[in-house]
C-alpha atoms as a PDB file:
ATOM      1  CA  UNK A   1      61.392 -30.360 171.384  1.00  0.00           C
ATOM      2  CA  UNK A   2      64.949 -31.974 171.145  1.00  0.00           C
ATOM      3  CA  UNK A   3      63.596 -35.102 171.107  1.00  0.00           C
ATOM      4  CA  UNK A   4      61.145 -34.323 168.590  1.00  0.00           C
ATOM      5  CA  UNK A   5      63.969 -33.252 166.495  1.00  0.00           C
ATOM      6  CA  UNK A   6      66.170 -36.521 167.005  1.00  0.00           C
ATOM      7  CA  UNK A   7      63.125 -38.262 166.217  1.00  0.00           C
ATOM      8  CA  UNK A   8      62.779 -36.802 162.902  1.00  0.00           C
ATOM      9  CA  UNK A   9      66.717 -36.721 162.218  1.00  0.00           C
ATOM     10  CA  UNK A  10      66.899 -40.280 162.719  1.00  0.00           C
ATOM     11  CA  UNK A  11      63.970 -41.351 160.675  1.00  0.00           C
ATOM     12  CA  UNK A  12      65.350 -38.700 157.577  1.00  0.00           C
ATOM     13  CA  UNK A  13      68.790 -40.946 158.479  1.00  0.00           C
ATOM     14  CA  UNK A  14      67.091 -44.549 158.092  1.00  0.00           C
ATOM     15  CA  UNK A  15      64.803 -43.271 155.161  1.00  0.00           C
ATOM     16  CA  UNK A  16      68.134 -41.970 153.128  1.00  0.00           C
ATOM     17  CA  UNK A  17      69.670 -45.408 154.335  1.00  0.00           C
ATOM     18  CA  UNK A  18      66.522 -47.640 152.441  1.00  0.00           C
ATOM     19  CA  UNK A  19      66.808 -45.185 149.277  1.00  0.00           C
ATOM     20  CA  UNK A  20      70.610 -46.528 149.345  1.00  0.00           C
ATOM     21  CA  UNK A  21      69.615 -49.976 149.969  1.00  0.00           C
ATOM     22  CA  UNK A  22      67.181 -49.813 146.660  1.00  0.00           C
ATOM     23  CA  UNK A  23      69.616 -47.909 144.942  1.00  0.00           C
ATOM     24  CA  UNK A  24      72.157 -51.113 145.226  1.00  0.00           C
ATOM     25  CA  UNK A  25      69.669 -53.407 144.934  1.00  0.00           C
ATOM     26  CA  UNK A  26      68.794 -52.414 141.751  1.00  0.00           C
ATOM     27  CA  UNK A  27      72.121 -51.565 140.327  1.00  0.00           C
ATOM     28  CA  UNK A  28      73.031 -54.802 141.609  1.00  0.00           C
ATOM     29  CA  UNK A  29      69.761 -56.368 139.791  1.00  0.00           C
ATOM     30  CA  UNK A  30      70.990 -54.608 136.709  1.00  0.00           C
ATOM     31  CA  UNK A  31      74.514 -55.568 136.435  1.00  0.00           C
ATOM     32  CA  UNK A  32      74.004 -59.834 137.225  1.00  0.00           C
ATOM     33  CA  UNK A  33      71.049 -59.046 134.069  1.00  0.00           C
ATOM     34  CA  UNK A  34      74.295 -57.759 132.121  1.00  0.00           C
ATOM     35  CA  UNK A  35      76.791 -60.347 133.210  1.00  0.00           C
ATOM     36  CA  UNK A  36      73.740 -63.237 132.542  1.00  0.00           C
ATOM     37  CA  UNK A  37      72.611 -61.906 128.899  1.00  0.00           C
ATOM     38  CA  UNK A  38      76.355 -61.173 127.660  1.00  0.00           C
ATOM     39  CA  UNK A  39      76.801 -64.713 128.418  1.00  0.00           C
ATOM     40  CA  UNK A  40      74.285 -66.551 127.358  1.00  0.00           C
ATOM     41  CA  UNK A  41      75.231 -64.494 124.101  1.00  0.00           C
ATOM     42  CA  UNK A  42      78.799 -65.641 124.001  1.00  0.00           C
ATOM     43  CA  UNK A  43      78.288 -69.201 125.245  1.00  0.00           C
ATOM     44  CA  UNK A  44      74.798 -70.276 123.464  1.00  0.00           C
ATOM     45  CA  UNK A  45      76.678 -71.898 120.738  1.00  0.00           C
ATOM     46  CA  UNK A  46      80.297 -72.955 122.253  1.00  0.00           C
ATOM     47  CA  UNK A  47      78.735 -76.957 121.877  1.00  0.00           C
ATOM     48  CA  UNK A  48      78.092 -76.835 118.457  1.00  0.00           C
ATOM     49  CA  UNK A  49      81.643 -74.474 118.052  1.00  0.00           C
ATOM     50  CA  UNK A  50      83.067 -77.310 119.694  1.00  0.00           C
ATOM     51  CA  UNK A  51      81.875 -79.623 117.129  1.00  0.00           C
ATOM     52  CA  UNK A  52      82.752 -77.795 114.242  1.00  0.00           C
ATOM     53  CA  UNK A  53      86.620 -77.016 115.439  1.00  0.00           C
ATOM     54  CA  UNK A  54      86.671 -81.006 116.193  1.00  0.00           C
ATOM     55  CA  UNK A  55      85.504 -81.635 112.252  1.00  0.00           C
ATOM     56  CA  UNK A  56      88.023 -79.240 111.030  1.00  0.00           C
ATOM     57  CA  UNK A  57      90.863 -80.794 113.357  1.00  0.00           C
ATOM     58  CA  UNK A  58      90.152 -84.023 112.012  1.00  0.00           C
ATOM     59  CA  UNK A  59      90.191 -83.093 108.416  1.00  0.00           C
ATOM     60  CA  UNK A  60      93.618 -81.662 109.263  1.00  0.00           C
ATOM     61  CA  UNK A  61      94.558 -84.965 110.538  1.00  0.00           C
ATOM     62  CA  UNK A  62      93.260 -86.773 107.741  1.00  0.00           C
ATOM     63  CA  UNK A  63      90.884 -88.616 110.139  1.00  0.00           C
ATOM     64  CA  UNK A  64      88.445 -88.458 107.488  1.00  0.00           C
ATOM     65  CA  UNK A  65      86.069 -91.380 108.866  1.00  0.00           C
ATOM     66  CA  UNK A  66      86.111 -90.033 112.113  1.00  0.00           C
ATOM     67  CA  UNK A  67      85.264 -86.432 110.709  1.00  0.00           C
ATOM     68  CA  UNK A  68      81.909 -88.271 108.503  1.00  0.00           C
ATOM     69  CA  UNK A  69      80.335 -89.568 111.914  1.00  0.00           C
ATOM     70  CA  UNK A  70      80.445 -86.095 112.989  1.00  0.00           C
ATOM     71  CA  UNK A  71      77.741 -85.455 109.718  1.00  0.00           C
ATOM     72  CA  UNK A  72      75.691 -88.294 111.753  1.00  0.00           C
ATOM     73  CA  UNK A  73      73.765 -91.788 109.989  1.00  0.00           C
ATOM     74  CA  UNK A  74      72.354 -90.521 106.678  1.00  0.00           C
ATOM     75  CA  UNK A  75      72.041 -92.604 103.969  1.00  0.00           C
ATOM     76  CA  UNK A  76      72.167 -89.086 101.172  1.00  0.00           C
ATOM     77  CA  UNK A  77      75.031 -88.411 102.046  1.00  0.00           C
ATOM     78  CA  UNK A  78      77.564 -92.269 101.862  1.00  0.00           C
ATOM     79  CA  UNK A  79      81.118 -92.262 103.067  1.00  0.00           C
ATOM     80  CA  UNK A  80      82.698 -91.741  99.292  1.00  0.00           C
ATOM     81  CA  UNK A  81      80.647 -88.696  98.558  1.00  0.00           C
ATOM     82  CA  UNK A  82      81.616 -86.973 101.861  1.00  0.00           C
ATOM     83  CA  UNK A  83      85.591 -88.520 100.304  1.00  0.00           C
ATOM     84  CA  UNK A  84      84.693 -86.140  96.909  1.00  0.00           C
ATOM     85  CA  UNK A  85      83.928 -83.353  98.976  1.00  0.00           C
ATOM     86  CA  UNK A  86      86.069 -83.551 102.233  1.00  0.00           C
ATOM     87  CA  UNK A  87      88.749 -85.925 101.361  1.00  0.00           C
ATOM     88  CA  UNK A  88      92.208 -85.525  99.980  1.00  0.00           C
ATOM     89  CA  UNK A  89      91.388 -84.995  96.135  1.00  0.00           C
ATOM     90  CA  UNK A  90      88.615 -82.447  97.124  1.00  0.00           C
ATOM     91  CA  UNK A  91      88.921 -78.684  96.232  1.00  0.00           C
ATOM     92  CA  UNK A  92      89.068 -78.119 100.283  1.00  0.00           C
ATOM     93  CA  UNK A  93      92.477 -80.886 100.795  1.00  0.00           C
ATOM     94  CA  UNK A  94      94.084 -78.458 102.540  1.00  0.00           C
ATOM     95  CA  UNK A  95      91.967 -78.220 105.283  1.00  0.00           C
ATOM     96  CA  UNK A  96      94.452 -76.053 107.506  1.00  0.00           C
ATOM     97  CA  UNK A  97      93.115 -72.907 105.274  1.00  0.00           C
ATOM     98  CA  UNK A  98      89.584 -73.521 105.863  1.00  0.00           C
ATOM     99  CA  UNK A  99      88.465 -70.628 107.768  1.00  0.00           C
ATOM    100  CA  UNK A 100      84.819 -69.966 110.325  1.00  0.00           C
ATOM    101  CA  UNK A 101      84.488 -66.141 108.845  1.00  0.00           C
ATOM    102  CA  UNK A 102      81.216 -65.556 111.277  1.00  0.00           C
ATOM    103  CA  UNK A 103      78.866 -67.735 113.313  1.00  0.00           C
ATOM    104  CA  UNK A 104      74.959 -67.462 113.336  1.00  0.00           C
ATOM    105  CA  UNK A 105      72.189 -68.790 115.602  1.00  0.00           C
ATOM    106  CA  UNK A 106      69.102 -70.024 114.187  1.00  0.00           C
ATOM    107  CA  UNK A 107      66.728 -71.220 115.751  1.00  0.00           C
ATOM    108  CA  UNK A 108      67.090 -75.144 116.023  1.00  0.00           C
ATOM    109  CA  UNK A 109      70.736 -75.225 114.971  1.00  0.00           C
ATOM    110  CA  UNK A 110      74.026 -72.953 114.173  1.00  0.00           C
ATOM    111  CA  UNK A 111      75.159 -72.146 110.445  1.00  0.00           C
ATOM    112  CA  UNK A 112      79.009 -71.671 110.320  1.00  0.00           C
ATOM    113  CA  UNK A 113      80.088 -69.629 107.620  1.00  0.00           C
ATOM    114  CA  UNK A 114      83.185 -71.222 106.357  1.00  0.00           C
ATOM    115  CA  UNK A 115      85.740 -69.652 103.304  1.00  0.00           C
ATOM    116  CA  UNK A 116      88.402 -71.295 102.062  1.00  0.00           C
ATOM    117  CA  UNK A 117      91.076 -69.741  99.822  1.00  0.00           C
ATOM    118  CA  UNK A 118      89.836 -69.222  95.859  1.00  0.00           C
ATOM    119  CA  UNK A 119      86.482 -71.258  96.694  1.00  0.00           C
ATOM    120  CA  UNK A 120      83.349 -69.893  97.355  1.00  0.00           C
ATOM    121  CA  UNK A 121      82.156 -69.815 101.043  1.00  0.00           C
ATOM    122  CA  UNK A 122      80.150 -72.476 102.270  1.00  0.00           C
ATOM    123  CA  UNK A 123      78.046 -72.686 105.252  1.00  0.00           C
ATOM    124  CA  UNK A 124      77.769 -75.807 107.726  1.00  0.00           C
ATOM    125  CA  UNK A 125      74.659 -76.436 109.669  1.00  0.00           C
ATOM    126  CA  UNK A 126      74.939 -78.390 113.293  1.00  0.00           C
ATOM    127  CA  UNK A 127      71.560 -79.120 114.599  1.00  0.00           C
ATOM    128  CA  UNK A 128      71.310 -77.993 118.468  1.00  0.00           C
ATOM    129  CA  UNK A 129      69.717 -80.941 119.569  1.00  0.00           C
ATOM    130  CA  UNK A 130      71.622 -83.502 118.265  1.00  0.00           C
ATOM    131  CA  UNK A 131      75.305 -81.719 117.180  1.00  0.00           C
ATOM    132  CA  UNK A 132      75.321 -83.223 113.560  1.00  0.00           C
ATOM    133  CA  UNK A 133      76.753 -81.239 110.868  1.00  0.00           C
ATOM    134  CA  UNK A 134      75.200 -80.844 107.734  1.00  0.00           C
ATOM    135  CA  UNK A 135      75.383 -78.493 104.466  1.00  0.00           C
ATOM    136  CA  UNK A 136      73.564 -75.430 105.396  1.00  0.00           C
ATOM    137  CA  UNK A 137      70.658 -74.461 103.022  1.00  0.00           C
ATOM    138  CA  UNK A 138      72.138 -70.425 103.214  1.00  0.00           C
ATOM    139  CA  UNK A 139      75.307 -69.070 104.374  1.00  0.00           C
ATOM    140  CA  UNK A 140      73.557 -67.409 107.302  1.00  0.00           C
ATOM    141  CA  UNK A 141      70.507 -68.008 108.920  1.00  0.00           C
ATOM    142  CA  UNK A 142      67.218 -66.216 107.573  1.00  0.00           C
ATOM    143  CA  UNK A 143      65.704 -63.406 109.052  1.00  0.00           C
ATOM    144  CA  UNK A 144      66.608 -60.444 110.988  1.00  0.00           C
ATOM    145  CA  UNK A 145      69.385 -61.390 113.741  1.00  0.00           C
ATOM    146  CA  UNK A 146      71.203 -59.599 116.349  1.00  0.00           C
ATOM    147  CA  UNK A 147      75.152 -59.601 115.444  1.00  0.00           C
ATOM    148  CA  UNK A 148      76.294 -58.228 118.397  1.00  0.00           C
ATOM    149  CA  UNK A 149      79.671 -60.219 118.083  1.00  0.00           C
ATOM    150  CA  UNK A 150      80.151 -58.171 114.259  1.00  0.00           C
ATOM    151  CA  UNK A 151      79.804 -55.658 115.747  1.00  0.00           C
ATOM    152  CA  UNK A 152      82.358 -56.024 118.251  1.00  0.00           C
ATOM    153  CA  UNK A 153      84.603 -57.156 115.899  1.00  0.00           C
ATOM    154  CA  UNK A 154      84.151 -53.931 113.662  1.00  0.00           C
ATOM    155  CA  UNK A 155      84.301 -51.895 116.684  1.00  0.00           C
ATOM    156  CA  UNK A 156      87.613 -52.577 117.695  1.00  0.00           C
ATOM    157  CA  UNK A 157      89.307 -54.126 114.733  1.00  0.00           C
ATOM    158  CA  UNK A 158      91.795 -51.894 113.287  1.00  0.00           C
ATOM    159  CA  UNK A 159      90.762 -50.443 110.031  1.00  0.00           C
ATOM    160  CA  UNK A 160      93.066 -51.021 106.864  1.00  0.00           C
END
């Protein structure tokens, strides 16, 4: 009967050991399924970020031709009209207060929200595929999105 006993003790001991095992498992499963979505999240559009922080360094330099190939070939938009808009006798000259308020993924590009003291905001469009900036048609991207990054922000920025 003692057998019987250690028998059944031992296989209560290994079956409370492979409920552990699955437990981990899953709350391992779980957790790299965190880690992964939070960043793809945050990292999704640190290209075209990249892009846009190297456009507004160069306007701050006064690089201005170096700051139009960023906007790509396009024959609408010539060197002395991006000079009107960009350049030093445009309403955004100094380019040290231009400002990315919020960023927003679209489908195939990134609309950066940009505000600039007593001017209205603007929004700049880099295509994902190619990392061209543009106008942006709207100052955010259409549709329903998730701002989980707002959110953040409003969560733990200290209220006025």
């Amino acid at each position: 009967m003692g057998s019987y006993l250690d028998a059944y003790a031992a296989a209560g001991e290994q079956s409370a050991r492979r409920g552990l095992m699955i437990k981990r498992a899953v709350i391992s499963v779980l957790i790299v399924a965190v880690v992964v979505t939070i960043g793809y999240y945050a990292l999704r559009t640190r290209s075209q970020e990249h892009v846009v922080q190297q456009f507004l360094d160069d306007l701050q330099r006064k690089d201005y031709q170096t700051a139009y190939k960023l906007w790509g070939e396009n024959r609408d938009y010539p060197f002395t009209k991006f000079n009107e808009d960009w350049g030093p006798s445009s309403p955004y000259a100094n380019s040290a207060a231009l400002k990315v308020e919020h960023v927003d993924f679209c489908d195939t590009g990134v609309v950066f929200n940009i505000s600039y003291p007593k001017q209205e905001d603007l929004g700049l469009w880099v295509d994902r595929s190619t990392n061209v900036i543009g106008f942006a048609p709207w100052a955010r991207c259409p549709g329903r999105h998730l701002q989980l990054g707002e959110f953040f922000k409003t969560l733990f920025s200290k209220s006025s």
